[in-house]
C-alpha atoms as a PDB file:
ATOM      1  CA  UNK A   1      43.385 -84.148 -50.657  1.00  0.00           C
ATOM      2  CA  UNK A   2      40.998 -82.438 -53.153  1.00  0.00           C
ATOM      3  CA  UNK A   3      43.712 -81.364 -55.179  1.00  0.00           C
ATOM      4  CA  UNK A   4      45.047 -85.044 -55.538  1.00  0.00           C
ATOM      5  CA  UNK A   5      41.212 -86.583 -56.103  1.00  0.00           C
ATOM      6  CA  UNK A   6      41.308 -83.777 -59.096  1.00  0.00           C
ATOM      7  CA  UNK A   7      44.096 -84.756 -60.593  1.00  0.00           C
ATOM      8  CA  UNK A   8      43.900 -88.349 -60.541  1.00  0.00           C
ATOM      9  CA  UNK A   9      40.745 -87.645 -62.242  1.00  0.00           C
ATOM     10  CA  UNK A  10      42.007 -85.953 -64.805  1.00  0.00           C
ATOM     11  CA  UNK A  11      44.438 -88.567 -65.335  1.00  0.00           C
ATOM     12  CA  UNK A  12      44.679 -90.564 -68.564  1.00  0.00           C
ATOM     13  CA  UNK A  13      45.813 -93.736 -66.737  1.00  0.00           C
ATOM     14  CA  UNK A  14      42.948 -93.488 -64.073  1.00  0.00           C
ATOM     15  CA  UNK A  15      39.705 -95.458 -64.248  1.00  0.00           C
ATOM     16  CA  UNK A  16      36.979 -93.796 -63.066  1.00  0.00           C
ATOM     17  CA  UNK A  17      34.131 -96.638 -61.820  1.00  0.00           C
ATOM     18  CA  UNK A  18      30.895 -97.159 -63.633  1.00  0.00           C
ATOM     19  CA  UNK A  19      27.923 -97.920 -62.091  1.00  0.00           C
ATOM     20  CA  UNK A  20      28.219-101.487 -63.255  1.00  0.00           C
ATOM     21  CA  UNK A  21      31.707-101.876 -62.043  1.00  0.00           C
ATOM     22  CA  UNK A  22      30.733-100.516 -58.748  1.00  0.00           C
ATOM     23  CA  UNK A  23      27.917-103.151 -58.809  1.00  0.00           C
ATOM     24  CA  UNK A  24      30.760-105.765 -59.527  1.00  0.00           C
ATOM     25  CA  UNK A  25      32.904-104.480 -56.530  1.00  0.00           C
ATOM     26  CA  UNK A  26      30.180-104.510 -54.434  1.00  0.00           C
ATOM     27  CA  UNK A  27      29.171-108.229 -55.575  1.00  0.00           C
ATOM     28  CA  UNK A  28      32.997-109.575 -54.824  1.00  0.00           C
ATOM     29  CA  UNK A  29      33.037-107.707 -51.178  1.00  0.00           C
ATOM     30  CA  UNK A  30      29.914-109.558 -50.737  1.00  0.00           C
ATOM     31  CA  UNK A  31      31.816-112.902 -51.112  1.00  0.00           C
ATOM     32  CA  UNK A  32      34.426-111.243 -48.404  1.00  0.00           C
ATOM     33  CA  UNK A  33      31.734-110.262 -46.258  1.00  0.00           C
ATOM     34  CA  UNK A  34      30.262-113.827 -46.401  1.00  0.00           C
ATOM     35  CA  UNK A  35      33.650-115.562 -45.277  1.00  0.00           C
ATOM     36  CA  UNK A  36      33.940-112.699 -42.587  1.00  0.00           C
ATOM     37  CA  UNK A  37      30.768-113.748 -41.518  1.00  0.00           C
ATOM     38  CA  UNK A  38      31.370-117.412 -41.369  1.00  0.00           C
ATOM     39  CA  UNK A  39      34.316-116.509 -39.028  1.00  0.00           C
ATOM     40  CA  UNK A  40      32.446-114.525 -36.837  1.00  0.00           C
ATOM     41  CA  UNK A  41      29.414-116.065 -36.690  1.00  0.00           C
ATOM     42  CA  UNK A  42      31.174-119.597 -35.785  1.00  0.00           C
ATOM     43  CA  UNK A  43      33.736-118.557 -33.329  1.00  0.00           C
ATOM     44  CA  UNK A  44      31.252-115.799 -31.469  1.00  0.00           C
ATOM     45  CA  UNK A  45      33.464-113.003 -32.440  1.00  0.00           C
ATOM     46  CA  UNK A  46      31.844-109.515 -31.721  1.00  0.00           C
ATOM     47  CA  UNK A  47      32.072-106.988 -34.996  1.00  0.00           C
ATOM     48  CA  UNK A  48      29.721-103.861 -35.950  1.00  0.00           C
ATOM     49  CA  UNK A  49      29.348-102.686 -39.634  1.00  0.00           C
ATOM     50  CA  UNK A  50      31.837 -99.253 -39.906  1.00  0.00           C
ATOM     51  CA  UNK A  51      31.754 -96.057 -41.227  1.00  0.00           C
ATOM     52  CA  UNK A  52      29.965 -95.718 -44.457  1.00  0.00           C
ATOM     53  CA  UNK A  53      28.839 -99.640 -44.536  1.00  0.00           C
ATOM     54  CA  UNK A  54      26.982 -98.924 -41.250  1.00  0.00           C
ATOM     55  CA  UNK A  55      25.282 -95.885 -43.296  1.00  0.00           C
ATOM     56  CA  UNK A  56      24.358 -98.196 -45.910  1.00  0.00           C
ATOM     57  CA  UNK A  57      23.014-100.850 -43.454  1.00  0.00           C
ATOM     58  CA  UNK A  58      21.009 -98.465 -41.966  1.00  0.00           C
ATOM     59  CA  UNK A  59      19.482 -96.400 -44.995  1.00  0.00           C
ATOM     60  CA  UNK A  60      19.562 -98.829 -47.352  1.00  0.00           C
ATOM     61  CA  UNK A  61      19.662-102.349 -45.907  1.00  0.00           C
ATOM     62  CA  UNK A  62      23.094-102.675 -48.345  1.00  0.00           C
ATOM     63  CA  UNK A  63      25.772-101.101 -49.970  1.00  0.00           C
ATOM     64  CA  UNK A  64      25.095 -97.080 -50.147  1.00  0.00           C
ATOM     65  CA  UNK A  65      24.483 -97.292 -54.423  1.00  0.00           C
ATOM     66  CA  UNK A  66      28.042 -95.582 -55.565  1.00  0.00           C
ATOM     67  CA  UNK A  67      30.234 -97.117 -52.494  1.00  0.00           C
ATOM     68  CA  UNK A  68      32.993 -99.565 -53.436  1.00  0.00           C
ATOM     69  CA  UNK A  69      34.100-101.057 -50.181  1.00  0.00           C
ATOM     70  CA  UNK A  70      33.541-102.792 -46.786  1.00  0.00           C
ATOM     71  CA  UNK A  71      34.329-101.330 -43.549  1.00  0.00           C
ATOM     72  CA  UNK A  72      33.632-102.777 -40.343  1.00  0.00           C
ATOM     73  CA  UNK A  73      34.616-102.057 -36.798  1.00  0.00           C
ATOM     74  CA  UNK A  74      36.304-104.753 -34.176  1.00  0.00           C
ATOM     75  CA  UNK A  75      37.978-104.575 -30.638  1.00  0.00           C
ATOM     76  CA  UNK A  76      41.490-105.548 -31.001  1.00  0.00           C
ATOM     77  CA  UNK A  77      41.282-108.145 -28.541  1.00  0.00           C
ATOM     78  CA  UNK A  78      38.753-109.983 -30.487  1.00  0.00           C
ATOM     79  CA  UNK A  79      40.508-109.282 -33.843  1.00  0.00           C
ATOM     80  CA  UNK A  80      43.153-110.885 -32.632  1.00  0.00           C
ATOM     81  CA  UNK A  81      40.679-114.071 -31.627  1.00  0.00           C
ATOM     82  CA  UNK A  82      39.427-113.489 -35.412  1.00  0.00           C
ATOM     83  CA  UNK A  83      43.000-112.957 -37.927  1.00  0.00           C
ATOM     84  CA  UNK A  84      44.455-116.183 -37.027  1.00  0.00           C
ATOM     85  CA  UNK A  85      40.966-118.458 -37.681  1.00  0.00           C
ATOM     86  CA  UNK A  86      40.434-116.364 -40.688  1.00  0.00           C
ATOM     87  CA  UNK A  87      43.834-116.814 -42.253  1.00  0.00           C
ATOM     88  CA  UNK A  88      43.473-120.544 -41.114  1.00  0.00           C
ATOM     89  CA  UNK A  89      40.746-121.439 -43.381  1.00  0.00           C
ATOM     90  CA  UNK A  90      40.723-118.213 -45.838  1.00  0.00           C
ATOM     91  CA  UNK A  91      44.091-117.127 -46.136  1.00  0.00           C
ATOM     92  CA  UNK A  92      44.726-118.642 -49.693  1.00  0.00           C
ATOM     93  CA  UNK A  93      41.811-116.357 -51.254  1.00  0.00           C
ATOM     94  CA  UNK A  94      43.168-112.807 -49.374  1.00  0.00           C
ATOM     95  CA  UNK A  95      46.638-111.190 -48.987  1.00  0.00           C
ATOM     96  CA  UNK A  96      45.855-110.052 -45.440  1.00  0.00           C
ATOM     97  CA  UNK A  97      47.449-106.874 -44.242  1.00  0.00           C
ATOM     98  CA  UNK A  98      47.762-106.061 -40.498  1.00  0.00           C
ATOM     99  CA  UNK A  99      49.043-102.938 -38.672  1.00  0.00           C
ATOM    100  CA  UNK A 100      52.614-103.212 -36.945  1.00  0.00           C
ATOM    101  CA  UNK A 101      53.818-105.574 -40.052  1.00  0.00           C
ATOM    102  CA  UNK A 102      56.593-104.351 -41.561  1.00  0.00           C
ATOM    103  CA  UNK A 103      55.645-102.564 -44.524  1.00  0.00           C
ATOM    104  CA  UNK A 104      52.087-101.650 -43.698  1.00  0.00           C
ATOM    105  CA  UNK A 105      51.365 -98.208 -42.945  1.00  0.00           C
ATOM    106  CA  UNK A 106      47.806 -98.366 -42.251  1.00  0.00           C
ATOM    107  CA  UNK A 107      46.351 -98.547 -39.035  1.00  0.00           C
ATOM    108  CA  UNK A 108      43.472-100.885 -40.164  1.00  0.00           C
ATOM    109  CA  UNK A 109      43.138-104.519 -41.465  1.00  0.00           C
ATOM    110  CA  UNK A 110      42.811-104.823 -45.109  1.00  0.00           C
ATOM    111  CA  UNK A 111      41.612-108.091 -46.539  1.00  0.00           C
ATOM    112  CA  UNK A 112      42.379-107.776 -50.047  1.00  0.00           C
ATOM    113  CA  UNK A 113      41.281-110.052 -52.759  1.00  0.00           C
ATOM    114  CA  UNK A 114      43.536-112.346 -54.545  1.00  0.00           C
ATOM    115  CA  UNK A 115      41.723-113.082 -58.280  1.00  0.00           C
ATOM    116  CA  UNK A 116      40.627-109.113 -58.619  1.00  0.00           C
ATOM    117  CA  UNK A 117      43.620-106.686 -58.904  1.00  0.00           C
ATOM    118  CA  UNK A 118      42.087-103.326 -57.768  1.00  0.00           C
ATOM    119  CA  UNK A 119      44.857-100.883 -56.730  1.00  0.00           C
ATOM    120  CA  UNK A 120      44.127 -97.382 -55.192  1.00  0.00           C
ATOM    121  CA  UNK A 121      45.816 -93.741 -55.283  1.00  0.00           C
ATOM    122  CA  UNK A 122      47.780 -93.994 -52.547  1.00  0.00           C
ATOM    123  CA  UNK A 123      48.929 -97.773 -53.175  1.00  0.00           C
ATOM    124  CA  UNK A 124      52.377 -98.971 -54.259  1.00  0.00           C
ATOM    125  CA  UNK A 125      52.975-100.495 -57.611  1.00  0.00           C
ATOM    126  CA  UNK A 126      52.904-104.011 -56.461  1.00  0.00           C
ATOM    127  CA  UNK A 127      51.272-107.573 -57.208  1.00  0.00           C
ATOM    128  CA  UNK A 128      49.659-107.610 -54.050  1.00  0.00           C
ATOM    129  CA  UNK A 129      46.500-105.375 -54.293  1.00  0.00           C
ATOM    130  CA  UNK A 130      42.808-105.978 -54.949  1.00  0.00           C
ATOM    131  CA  UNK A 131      39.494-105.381 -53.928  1.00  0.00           C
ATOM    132  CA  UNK A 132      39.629-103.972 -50.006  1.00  0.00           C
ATOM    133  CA  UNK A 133      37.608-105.197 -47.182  1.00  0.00           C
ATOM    134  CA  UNK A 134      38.888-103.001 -44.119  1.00  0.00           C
ATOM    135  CA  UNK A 135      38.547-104.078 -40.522  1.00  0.00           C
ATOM    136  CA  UNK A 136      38.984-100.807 -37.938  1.00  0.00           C
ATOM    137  CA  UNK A 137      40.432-101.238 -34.574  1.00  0.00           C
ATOM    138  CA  UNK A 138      38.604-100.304 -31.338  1.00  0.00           C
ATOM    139  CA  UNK A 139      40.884 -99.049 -28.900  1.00  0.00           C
ATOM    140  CA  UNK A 140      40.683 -98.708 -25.131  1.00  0.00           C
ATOM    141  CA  UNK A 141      41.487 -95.154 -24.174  1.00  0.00           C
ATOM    142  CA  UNK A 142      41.950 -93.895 -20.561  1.00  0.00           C
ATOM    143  CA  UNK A 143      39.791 -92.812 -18.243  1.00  0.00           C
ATOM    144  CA  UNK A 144      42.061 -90.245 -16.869  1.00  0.00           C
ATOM    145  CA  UNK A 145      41.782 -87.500 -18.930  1.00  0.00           C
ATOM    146  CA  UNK A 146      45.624 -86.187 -18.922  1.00  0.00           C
ATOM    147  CA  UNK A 147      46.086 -89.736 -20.259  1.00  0.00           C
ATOM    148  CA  UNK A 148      44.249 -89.820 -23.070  1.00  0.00           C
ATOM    149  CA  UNK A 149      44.984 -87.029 -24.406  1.00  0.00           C
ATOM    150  CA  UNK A 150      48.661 -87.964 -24.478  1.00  0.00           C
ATOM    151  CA  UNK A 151      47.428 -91.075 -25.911  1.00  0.00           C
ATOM    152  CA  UNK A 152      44.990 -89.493 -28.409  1.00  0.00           C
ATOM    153  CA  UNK A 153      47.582 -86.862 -29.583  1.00  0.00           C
ATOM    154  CA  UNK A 154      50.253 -89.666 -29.517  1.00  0.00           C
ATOM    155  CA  UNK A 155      48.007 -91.820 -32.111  1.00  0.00           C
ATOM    156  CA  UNK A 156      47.046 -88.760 -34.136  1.00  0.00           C
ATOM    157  CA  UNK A 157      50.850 -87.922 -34.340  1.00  0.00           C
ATOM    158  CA  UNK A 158      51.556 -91.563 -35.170  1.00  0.00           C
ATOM    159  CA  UNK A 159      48.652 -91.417 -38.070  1.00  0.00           C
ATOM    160  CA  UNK A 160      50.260 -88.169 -39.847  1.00  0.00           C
ATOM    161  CA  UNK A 161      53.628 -89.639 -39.671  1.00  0.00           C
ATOM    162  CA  UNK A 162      52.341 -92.765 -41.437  1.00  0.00           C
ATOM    163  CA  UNK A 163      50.960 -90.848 -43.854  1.00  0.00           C
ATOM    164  CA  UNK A 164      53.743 -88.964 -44.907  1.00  0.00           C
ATOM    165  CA  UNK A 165      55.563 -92.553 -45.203  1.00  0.00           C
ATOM    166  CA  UNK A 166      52.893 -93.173 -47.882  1.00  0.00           C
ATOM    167  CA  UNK A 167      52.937 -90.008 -49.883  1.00  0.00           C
ATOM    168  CA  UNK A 168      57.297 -90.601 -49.679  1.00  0.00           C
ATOM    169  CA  UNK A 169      56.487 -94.180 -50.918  1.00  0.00           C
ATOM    170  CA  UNK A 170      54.144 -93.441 -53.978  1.00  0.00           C
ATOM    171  CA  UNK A 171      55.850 -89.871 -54.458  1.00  0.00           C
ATOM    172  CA  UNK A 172      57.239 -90.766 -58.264  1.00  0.00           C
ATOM    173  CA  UNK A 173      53.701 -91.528 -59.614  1.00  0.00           C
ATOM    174  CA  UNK A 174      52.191 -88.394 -57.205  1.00  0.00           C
ATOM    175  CA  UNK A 175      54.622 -85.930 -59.251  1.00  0.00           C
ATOM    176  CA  UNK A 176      53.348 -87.228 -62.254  1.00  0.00           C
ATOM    177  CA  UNK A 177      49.920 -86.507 -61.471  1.00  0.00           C
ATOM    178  CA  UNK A 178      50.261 -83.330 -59.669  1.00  0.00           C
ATOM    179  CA  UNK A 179      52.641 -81.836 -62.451  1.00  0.00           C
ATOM    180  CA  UNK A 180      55.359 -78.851 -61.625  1.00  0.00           C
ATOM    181  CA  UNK A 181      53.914 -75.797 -59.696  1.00  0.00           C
ATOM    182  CA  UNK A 182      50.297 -77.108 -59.213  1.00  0.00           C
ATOM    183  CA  UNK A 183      48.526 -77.003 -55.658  1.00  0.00           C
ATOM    184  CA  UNK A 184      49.118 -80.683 -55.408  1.00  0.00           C
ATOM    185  CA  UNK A 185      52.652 -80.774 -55.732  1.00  0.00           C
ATOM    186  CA  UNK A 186      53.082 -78.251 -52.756  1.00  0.00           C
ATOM    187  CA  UNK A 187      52.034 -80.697 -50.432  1.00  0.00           C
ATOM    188  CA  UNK A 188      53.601 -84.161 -51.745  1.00  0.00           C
ATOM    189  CA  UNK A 189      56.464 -81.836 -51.355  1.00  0.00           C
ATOM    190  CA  UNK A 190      55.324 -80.692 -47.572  1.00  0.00           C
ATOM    191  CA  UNK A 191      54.629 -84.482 -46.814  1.00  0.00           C
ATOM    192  CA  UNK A 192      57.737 -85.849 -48.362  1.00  0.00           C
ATOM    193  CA  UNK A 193      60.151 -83.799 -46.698  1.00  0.00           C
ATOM    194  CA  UNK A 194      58.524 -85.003 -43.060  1.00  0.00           C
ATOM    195  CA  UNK A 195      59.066 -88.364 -44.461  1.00  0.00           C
ATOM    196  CA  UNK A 196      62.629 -87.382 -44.752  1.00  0.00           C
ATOM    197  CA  UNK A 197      63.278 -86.820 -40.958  1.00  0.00           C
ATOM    198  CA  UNK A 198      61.142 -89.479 -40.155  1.00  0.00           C
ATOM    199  CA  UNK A 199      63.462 -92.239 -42.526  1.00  0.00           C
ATOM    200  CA  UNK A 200      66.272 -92.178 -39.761  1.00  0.00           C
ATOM    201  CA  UNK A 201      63.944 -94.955 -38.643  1.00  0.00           C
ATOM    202  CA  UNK A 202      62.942 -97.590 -41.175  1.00  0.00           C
ATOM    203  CA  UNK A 203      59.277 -97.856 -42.147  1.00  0.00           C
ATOM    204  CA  UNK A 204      58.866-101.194 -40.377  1.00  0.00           C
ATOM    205  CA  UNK A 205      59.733 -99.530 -36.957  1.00  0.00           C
ATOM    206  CA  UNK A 206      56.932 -96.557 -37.504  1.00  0.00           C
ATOM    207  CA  UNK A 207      54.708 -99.438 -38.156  1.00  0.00           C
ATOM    208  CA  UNK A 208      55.426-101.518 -35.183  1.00  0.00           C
ATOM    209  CA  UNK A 209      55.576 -98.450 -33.118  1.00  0.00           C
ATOM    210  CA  UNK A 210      52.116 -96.885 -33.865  1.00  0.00           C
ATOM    211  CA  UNK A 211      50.584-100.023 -33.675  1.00  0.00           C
ATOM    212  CA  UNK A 212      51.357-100.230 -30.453  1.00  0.00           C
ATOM    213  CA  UNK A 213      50.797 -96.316 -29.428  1.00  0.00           C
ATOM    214  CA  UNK A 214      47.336 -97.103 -30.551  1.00  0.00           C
ATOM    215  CA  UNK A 215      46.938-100.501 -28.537  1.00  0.00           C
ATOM    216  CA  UNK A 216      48.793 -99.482 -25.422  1.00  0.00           C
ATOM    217  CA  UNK A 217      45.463 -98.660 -23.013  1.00  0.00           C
ATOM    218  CA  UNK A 218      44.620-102.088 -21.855  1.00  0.00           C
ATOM    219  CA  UNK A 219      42.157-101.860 -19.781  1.00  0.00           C
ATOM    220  CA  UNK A 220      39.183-103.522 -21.295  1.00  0.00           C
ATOM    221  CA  UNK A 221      36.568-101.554 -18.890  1.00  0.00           C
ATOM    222  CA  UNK A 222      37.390 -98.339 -19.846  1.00  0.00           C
ATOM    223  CA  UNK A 223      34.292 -96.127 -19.678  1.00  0.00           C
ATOM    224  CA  UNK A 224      35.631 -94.442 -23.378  1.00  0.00           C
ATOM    225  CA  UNK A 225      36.444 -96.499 -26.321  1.00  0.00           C
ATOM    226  CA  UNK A 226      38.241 -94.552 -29.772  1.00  0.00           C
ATOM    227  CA  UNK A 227      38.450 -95.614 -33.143  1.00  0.00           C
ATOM    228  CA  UNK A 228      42.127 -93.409 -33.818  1.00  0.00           C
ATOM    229  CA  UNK A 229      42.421 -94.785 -37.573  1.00  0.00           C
ATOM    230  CA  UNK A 230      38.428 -94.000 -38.402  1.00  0.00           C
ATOM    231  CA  UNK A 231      37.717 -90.892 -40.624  1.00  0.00           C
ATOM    232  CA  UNK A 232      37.369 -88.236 -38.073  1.00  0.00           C
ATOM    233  CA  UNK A 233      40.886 -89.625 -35.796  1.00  0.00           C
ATOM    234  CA  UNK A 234      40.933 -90.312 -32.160  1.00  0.00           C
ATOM    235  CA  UNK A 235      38.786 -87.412 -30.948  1.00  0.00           C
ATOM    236  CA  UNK A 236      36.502 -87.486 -33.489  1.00  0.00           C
ATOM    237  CA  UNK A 237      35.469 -91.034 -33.123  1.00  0.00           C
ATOM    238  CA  UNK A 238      35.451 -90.949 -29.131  1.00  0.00           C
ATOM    239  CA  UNK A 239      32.341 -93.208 -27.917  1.00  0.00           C
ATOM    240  CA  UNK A 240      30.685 -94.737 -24.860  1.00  0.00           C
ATOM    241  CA  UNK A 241      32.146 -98.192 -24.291  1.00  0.00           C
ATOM    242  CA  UNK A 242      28.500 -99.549 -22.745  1.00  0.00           C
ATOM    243  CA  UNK A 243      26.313 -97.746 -25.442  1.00  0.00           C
ATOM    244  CA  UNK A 244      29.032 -98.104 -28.607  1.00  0.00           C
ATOM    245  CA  UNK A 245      29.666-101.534 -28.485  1.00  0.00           C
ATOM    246  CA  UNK A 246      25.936-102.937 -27.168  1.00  0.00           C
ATOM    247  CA  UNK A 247      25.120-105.211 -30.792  1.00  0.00           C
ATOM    248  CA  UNK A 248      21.956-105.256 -32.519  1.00  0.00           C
ATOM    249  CA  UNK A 249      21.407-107.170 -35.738  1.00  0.00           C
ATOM    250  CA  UNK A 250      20.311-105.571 -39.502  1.00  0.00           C
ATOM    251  CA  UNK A 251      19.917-106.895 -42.881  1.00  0.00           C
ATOM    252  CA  UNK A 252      22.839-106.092 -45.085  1.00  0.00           C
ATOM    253  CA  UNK A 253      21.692-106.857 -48.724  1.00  0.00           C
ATOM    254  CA  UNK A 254      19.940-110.319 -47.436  1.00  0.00           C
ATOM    255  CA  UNK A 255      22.459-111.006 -44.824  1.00  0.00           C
ATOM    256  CA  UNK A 256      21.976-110.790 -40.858  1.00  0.00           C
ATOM    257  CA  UNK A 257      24.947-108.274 -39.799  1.00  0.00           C
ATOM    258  CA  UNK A 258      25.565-106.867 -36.826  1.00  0.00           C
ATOM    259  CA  UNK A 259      25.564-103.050 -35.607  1.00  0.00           C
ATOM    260  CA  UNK A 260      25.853-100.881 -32.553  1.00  0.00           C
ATOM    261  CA  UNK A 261      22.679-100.826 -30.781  1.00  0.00           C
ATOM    262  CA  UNK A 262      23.397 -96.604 -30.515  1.00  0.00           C
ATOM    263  CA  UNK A 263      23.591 -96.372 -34.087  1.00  0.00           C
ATOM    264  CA  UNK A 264      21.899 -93.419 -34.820  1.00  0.00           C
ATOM    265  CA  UNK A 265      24.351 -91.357 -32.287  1.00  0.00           C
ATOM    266  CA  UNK A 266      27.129 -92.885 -34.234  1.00  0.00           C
ATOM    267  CA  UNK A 267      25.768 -91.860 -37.640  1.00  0.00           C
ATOM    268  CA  UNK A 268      25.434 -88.439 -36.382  1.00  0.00           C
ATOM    269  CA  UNK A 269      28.217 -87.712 -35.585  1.00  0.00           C
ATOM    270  CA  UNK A 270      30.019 -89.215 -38.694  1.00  0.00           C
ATOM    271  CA  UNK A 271      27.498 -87.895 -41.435  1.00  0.00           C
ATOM    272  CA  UNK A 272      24.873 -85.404 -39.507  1.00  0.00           C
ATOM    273  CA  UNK A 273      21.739 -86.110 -40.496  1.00  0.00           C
ATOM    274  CA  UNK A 274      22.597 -89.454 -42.213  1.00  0.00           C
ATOM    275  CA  UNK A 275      19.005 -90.689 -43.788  1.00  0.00           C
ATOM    276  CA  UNK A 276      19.454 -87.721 -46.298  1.00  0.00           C
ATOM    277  CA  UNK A 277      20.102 -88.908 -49.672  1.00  0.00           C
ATOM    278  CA  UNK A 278      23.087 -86.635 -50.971  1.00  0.00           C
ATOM    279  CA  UNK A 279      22.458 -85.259 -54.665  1.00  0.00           C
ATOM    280  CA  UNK A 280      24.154 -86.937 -57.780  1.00  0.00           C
ATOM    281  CA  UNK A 281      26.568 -84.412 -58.163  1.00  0.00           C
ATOM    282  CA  UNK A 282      27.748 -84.756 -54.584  1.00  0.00           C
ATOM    283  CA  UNK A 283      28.283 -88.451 -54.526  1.00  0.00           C
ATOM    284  CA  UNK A 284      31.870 -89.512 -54.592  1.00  0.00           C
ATOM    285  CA  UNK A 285      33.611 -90.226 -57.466  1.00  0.00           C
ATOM    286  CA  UNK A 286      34.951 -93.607 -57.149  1.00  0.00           C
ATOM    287  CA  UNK A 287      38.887 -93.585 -58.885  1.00  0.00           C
ATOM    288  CA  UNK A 288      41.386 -96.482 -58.929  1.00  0.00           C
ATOM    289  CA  UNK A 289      44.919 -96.709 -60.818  1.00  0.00           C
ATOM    290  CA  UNK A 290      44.131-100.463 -61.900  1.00  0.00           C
ATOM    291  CA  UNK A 291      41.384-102.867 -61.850  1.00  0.00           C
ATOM    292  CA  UNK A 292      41.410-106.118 -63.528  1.00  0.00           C
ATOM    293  CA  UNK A 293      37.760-105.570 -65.185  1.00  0.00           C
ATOM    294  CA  UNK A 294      37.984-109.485 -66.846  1.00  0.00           C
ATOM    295  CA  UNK A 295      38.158-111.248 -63.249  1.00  0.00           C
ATOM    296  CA  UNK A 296      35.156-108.869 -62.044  1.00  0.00           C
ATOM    297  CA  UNK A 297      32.948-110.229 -64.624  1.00  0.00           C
ATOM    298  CA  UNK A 298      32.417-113.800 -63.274  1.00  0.00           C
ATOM    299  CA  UNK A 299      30.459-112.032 -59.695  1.00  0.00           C
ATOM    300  CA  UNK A 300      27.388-110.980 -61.542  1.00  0.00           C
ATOM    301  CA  UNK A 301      25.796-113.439 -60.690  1.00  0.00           C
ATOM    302  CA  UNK A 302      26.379-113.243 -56.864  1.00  0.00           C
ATOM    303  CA  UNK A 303      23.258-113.213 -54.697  1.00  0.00           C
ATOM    304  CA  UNK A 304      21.840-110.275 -52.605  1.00  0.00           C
END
């Protein structure tokens, strides 16, 4: 994906975030966060702070500085306590994407804000994009080992496929960034023509289907749990059910959040030795296609 990062970078129609719109971002998840929260909090619904948010929490009691999103981590069973409450009383502010609905081909829960348009590199040209707050799934996985790996190969297989559904989706505005011959163009081209075989079945279908590859281990006292749409896929993000998902509470730029008590294992093995502050010039590059910079201004005042 370098090769794509580079050339959306180099793109005229790109935006490339300040500091100060990253700032803004991070002000309007706040707001997100904050109606997550009330959910949660009211109803007793069990969450832990995710993948680079948990970082943040950890190091620096917020957002990580340059980071321009939300991620948090939930057991499906209890997400499924949580979507309908939260689309209840909060469902006019978000377009709320789920995985298995027809067009989504994610494996995660975006909550997407309604008054900011944000759209990313991978995201279609439509009206319903904004500023992402992702919710990750915690899956059962077997205890029998033959069995999960089916399962965990299964899910990964499921993931890839997915993703070649996206690159086949967005693959007119990906040829005009990559440009003939380039590096990038290769592989939209290698993606594209899995998505070929794979459109014998309509997208909604793969979407249903993985969702329920991924949720198919139901047994709720399984000594493993997986995270199969986190960063580092279904083997990567393997963990102890009993030390994983065991809560403690941080601070979270003046709020009370929750965590996994065996945080610092988790860190580990996501970012190494995570309380090292990378350089400037290895901090991420934060790139959208759009953002509506005139509905970001009114969240500067928003309190931390």
């Amino acid at each position: 994906m370098h090769a794509l990062k580079t050339a959306v970078l180099n793109d005229k129609e790109s935006v490339i975030l300040t500091d100060e719109e990253v700032h803004l971002i991070q002000n309007r998840l706040l707001c997100v966060l904050d109606d997550f929260l009330d959910i949660c909090n009211t109803y007793d619904i069990p969450y832990m702070m995710g993948g680079g948010t948990a970082l943040g929490t950890v190091r620096h009691h917020g957002f990580i500085p340059w980071d321009d999103d939300i991620d948090v981590n939930m057991c499906r069973k209890d997400a499924q306590r949580f979507l309908p409450l939260f689309k209840e009383k909060y469902g006019e502010k978000y377009w709320i994407y789920t995985p298995g609905e027809a067009e989504n081909t994610y494996s995660m829960i975006h909550i997407l804000t309604k008054d900011v348009r944000c759209r990313g590199i991978m995201q279609p040209k439509t009206d319903h994009w904004g500023i992402c707050f992702d919710i990750f799934l915690i899956e059962n996985t077997y205890d029998n080992s033959l069995l999960r790996k089916i399962h965990g190969y299964t899910c990964m297989a499921y993931r890839y496929a997915l993703s070649c559904m996206r690159f086949a989706r967005n693959k007119a505005e990906l040829n005009e960034l990559a440009g003939n011959g380039s590096e990038l163009s290769g592989y939209i081209r290698k993606r594209t023509g899995v998505s070929k075989v794979l459109s014998v079945l309509p997208l909604s279908v793969w979407s249903k289907r993985a969702d329920r590859c991924m949720g198919r281990c139901r047994d709720e006292h399984s000594r493993l749990v997986s995270i199969p749409a986190g960063q580092k896929q279904y083997f990567g993000e393997m963990y102890e059910r009993e030390k994983y998902c065991k809560l403690t509470e941080m601070e979270f730029e003046g709020r009370t959040v929750k965590i996994s008590a065996d945080y610092d294992a988790y860190l580990k093995k996501l970012y190494g030795n995570y309380m090292e502050v990378p350089p400037a010039e290895k901090r991420e590059k934060h790139v959208v296609r759009e953002l509506d910079k005139e509905a970001l201004k009114k969240y500067e005042g928003v309190k931390r």
